[in-house]
Protein backbone atom coordinates (compact mmCIF):
# COMPACT_ATOMS: atom_id res chain seq x y z
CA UNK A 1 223.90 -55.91 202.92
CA UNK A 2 224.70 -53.86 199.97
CA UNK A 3 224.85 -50.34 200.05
CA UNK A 4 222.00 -48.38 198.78
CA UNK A 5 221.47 -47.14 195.16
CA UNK A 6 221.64 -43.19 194.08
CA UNK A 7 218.06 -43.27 193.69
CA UNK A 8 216.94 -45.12 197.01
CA UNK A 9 219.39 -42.90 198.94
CA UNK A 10 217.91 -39.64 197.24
CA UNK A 11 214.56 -40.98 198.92
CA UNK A 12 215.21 -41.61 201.69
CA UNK A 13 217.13 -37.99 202.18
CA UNK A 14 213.83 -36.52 200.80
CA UNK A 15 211.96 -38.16 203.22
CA UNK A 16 213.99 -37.22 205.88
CA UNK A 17 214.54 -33.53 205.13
CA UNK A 18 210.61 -33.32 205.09
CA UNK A 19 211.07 -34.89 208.38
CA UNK A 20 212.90 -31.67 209.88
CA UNK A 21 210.80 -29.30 207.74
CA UNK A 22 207.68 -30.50 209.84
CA UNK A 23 209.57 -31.17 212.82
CA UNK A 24 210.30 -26.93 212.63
CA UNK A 25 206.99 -26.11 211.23
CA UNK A 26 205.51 -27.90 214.36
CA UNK A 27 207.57 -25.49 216.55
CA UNK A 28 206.22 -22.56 213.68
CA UNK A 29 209.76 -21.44 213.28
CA UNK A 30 209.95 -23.48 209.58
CA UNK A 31 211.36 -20.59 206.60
CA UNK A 32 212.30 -21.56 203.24
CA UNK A 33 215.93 -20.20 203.05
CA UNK A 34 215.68 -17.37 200.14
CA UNK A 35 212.33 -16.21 202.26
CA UNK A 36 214.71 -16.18 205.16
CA UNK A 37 217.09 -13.86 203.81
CA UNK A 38 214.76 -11.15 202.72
CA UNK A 39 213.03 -11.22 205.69
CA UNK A 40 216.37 -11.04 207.59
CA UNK A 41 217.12 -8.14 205.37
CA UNK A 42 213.83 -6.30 205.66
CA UNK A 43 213.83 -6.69 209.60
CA UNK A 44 217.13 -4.89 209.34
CA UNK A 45 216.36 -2.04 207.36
CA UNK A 46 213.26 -1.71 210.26
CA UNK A 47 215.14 -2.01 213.41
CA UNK A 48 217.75 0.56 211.48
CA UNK A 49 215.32 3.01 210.40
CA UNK A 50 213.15 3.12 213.86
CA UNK A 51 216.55 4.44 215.16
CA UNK A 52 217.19 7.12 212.66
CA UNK A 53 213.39 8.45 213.08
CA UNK A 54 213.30 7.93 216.40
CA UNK A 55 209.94 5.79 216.45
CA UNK A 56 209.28 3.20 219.19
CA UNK A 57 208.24 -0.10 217.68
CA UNK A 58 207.66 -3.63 219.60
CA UNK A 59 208.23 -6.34 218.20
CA UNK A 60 204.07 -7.53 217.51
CA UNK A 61 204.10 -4.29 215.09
CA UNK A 62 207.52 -4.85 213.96
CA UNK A 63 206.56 -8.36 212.84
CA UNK A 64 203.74 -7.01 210.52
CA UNK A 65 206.01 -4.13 209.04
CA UNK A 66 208.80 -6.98 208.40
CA UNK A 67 206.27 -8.87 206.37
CA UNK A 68 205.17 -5.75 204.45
CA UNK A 69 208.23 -4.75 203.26
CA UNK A 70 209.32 -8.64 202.36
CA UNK A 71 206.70 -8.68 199.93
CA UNK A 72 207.59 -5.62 198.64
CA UNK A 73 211.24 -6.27 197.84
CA UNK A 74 210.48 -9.54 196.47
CA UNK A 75 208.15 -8.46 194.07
CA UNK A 76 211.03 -5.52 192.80
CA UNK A 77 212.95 -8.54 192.63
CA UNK A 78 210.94 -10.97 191.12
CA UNK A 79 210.80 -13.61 193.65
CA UNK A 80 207.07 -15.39 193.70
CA UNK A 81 206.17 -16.14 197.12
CA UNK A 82 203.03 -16.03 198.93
CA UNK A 83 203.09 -16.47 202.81
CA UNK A 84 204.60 -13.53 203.85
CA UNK A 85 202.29 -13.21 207.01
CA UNK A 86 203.45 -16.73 207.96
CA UNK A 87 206.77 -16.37 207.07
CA UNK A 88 207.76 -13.36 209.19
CA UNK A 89 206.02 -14.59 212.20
CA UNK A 90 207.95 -18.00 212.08
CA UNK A 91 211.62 -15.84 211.51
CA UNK A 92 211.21 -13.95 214.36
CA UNK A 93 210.41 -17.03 216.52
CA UNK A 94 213.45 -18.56 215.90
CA UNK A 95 214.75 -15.37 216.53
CA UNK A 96 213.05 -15.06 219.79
CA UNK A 97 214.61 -18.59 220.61
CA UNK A 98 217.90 -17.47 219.54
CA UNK A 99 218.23 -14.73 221.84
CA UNK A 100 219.20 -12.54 219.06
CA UNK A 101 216.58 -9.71 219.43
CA UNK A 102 217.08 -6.92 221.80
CA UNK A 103 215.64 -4.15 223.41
CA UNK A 104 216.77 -1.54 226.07
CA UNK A 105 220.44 -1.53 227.11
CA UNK A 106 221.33 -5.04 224.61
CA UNK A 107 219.33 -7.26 226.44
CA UNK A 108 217.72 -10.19 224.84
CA UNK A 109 213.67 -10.42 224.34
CA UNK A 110 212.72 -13.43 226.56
CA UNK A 111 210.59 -15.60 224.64
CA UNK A 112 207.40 -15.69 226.33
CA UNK A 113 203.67 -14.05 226.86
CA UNK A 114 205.43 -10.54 227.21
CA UNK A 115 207.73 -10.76 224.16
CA UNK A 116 205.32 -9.35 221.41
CA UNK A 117 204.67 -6.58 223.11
CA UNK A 118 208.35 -5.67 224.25
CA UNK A 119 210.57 -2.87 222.60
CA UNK A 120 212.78 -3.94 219.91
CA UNK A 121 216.16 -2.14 219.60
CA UNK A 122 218.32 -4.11 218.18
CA UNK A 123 220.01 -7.24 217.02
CA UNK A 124 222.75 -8.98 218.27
CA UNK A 125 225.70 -9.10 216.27
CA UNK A 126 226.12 -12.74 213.96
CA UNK A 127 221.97 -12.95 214.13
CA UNK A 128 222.02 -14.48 211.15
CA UNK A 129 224.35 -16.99 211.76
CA UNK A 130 222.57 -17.35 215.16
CA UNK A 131 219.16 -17.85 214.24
CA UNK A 132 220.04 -20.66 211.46
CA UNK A 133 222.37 -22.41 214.20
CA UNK A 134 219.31 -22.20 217.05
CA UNK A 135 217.31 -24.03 214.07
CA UNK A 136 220.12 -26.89 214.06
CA UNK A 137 220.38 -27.30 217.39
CA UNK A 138 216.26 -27.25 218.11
CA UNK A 139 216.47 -30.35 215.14
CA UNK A 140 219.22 -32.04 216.89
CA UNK A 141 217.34 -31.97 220.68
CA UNK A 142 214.32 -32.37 219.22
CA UNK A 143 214.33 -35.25 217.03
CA UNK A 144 216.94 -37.02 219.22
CA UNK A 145 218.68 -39.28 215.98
CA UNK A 146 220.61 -36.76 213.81
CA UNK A 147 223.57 -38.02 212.90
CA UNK A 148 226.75 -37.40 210.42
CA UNK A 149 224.59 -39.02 207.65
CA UNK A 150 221.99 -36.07 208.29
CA UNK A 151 224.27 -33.58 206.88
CA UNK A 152 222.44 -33.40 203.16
CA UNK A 153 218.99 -33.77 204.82
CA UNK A 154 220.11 -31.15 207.29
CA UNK A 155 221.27 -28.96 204.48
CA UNK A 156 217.96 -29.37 202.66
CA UNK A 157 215.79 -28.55 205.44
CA UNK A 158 217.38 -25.59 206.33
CA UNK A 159 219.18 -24.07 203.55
CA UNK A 160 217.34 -24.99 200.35
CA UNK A 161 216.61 -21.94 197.37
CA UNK A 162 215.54 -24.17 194.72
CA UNK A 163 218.45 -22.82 192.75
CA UNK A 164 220.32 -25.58 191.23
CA UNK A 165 223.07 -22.81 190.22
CA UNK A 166 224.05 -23.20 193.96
CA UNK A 167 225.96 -26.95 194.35
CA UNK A 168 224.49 -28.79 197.44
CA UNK A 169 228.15 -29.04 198.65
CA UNK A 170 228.40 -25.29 199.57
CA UNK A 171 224.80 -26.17 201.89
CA UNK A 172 226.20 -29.33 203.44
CA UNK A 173 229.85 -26.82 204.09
CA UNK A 174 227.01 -24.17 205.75
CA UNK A 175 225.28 -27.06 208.06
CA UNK A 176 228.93 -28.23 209.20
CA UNK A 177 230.49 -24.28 209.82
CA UNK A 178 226.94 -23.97 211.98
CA UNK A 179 227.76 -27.19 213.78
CA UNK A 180 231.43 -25.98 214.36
CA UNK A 181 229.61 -22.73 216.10
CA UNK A 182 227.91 -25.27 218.42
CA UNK A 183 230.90 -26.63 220.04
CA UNK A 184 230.22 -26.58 223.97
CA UNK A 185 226.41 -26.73 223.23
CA UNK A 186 226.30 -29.50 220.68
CA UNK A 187 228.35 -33.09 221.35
CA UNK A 188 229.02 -35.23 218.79
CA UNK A 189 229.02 -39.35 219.86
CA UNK A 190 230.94 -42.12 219.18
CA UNK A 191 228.06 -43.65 217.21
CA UNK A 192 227.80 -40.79 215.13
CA UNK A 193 225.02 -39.16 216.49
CA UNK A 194 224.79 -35.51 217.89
CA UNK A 195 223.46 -34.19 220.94
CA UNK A 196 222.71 -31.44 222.99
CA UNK A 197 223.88 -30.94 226.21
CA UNK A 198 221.90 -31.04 228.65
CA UNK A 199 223.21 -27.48 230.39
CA UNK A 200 222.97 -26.01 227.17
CA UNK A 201 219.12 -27.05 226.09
CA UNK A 202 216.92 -23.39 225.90
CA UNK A 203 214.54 -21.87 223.05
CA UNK A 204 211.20 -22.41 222.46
């Protein structure tokens, strides 16, 4: 059997990157990547700035005030995008499922019935890198057939801006640095596939 052509290929990466996008929206903890990064950026500044003025936010308030001040720095920045609201609320789940929010003495908000109304006070340290690699691993366990050929789809899932001054290379080099991170969680097979261990399965 021949090998597929550009155009069939493209497809069927398409189809399967929409594939993960719904898989994560599912699980609401679906972002489009530039959305991501401001929100990451905004829920910084926050968490930063309830320390300096000595306020005491949880995390159900903090969500709202993170999707506040998203919109407002995209807008100085001219970046159109609408679901704020949505957005926020589906970060700081995978956050959540991550482990990378704290409160008192660095201890990670348990996902849970409690969680929105817990004390934020801080983030762990690598969140970012944290958060996008829970997302990876939640695809991998979840869907249950990612293999090496997944990397583009993978990368387009997670990582796409609709820039096309970024090359899809330096996305596909961000998907296998996460995977790297996984080592000990994540197994790759013979057959190509990936998998999660089974002592290492948590989140949402």
């Amino acid at each position: 059997m021949s090998n597929p052509t550009p155009l069939v290929s493209g497809a069927l990466s398409t189809a399967r990157s929409l594939q993960m996008i719904n898989c994560l929206r599912d699980r609401f903890i679906y972002s489009e990547k530039r959305a991501r990064d401001i929100i990451f950026r905004s829920l910084e500044d926050i968490v930063r700035g309830s320390h300096t003025g000595g306020r005491y936010l949880i995390l159900s308030r903090v969500s709202r005030e993170v999707a506040m001040e998203a919109r407002r720095e995209a807008q100085r920045i001219g970046f159109e995008f609408s679901n704020w609201d949505t957005s926020s609320k589906a970060v700081i789940n995978a956050m959540l499922a991550a482990g990378v929010l704290l409160t008192d003495n660095d201890v990670r908000i348990p996902t849970g019935i409690a969680a929105m109304g817990t004390k934020i006070a801080g983030l762990k340290e690598g969140y970012r890198d944290l958060t996008e690699a829970y997302l990876l691993e939640f695809l991998i366990r979840t869907l249950g057939d990612v293999t090496t050929r997944d990397h583009k789809a993978l990368a387009h899932a997670l990582f796409r801006q609709f820039d096309r001054n970024i090359p899809m290379e330096d996305f596909e080099d961000r998907v296998a640095i996460l995977l790297g991170s996984l080592a000990g969680r994540v197994t790759l097979r013979e057959n190509g596939a990936y998998a999660v261990l089974t002592e290492a399965v948590s989140g949402l």
